[in-house]
Protein backbone atom coordinates (compact mmCIF):
# COMPACT_ATOMS: atom_id res chain seq x y z
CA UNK A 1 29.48 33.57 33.63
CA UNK A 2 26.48 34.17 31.61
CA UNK A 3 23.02 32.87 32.35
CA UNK A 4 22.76 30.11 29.79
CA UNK A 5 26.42 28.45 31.08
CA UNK A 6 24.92 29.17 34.72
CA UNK A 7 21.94 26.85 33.76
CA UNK A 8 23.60 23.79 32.18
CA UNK A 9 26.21 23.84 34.83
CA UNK A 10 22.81 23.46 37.03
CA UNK A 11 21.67 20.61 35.00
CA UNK A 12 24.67 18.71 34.74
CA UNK A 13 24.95 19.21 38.49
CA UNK A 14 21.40 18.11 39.16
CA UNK A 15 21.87 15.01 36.68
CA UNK A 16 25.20 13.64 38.71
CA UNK A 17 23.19 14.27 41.98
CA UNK A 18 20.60 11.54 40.52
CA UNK A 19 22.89 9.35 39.51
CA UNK A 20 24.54 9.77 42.95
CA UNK A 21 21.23 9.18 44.52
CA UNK A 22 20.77 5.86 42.20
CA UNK A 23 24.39 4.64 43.25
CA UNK A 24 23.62 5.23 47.03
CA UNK A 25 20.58 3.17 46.96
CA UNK A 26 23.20 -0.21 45.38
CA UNK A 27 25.26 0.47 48.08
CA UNK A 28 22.78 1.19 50.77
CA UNK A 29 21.09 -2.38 50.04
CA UNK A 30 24.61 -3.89 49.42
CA UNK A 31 25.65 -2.84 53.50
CA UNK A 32 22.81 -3.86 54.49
CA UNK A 33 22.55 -7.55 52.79
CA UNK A 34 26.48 -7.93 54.11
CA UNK A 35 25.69 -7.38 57.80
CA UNK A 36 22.73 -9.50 57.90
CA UNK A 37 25.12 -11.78 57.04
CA UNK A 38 27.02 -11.29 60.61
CA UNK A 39 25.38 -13.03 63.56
CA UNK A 40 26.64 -10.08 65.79
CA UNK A 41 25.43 -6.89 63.39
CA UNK A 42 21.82 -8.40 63.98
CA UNK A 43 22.11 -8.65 67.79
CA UNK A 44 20.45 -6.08 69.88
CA UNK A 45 23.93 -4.55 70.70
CA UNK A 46 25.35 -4.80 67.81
CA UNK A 47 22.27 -3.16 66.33
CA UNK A 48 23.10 0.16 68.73
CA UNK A 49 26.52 0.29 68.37
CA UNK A 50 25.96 0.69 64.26
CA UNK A 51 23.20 3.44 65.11
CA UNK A 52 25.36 5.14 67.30
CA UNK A 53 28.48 4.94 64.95
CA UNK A 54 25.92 6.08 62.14
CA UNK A 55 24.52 8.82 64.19
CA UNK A 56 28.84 10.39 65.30
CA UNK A 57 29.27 9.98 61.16
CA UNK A 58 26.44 12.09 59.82
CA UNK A 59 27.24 14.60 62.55
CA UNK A 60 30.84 15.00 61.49
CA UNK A 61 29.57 15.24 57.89
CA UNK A 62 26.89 17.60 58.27
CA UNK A 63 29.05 19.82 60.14
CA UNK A 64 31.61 19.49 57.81
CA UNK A 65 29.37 20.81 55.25
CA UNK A 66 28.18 23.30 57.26
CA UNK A 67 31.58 24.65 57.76
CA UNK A 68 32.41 24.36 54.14
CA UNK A 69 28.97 26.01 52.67
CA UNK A 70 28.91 28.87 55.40
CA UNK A 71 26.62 30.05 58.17
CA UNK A 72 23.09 30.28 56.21
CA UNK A 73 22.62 33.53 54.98
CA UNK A 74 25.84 33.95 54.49
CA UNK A 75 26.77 35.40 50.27
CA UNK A 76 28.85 33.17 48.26
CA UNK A 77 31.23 34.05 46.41
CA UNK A 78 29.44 33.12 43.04
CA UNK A 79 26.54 35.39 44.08
């Protein structure tokens, strides 16, 4: 792959990661309008039991990302 197709594939990459980042934020405020609207999601338990179900989910995500991407350092195979 030359150089040039390396660098728009990096723009249109960077471009959906922005738009991604846009759509997150609607549905970031969306969640969060919707469980102020439940008595229980605004109680001080129900408060920790959505941090702590937050907090298992980004674990499982980051390290399925990790384990997807490699250990760091590791060469890809488009390097």
């Amino acid at each position: 792959m030359g150089l040039a197709n390396r660098i728009d594939k990096m723009k249109k990459i960077i471009w959906l990661e922005m738009v991604l980042i846009g759509a997150s934020i609607l549905i970031f405020r969306s969640v969060w309008t919707l469980l102020d609207l439940i008595p229980w999601a605004k109680s001080p338990t129900g408060l920790a039991v959505l941090l702590g179900v937050g907090i298992v989910v980004t674990v499982a995500a980051l390290r399925g990302i990790e384990a997807l991407a490699g250990k760091k350092g590791e060469n890809t195979e488009d390097e």
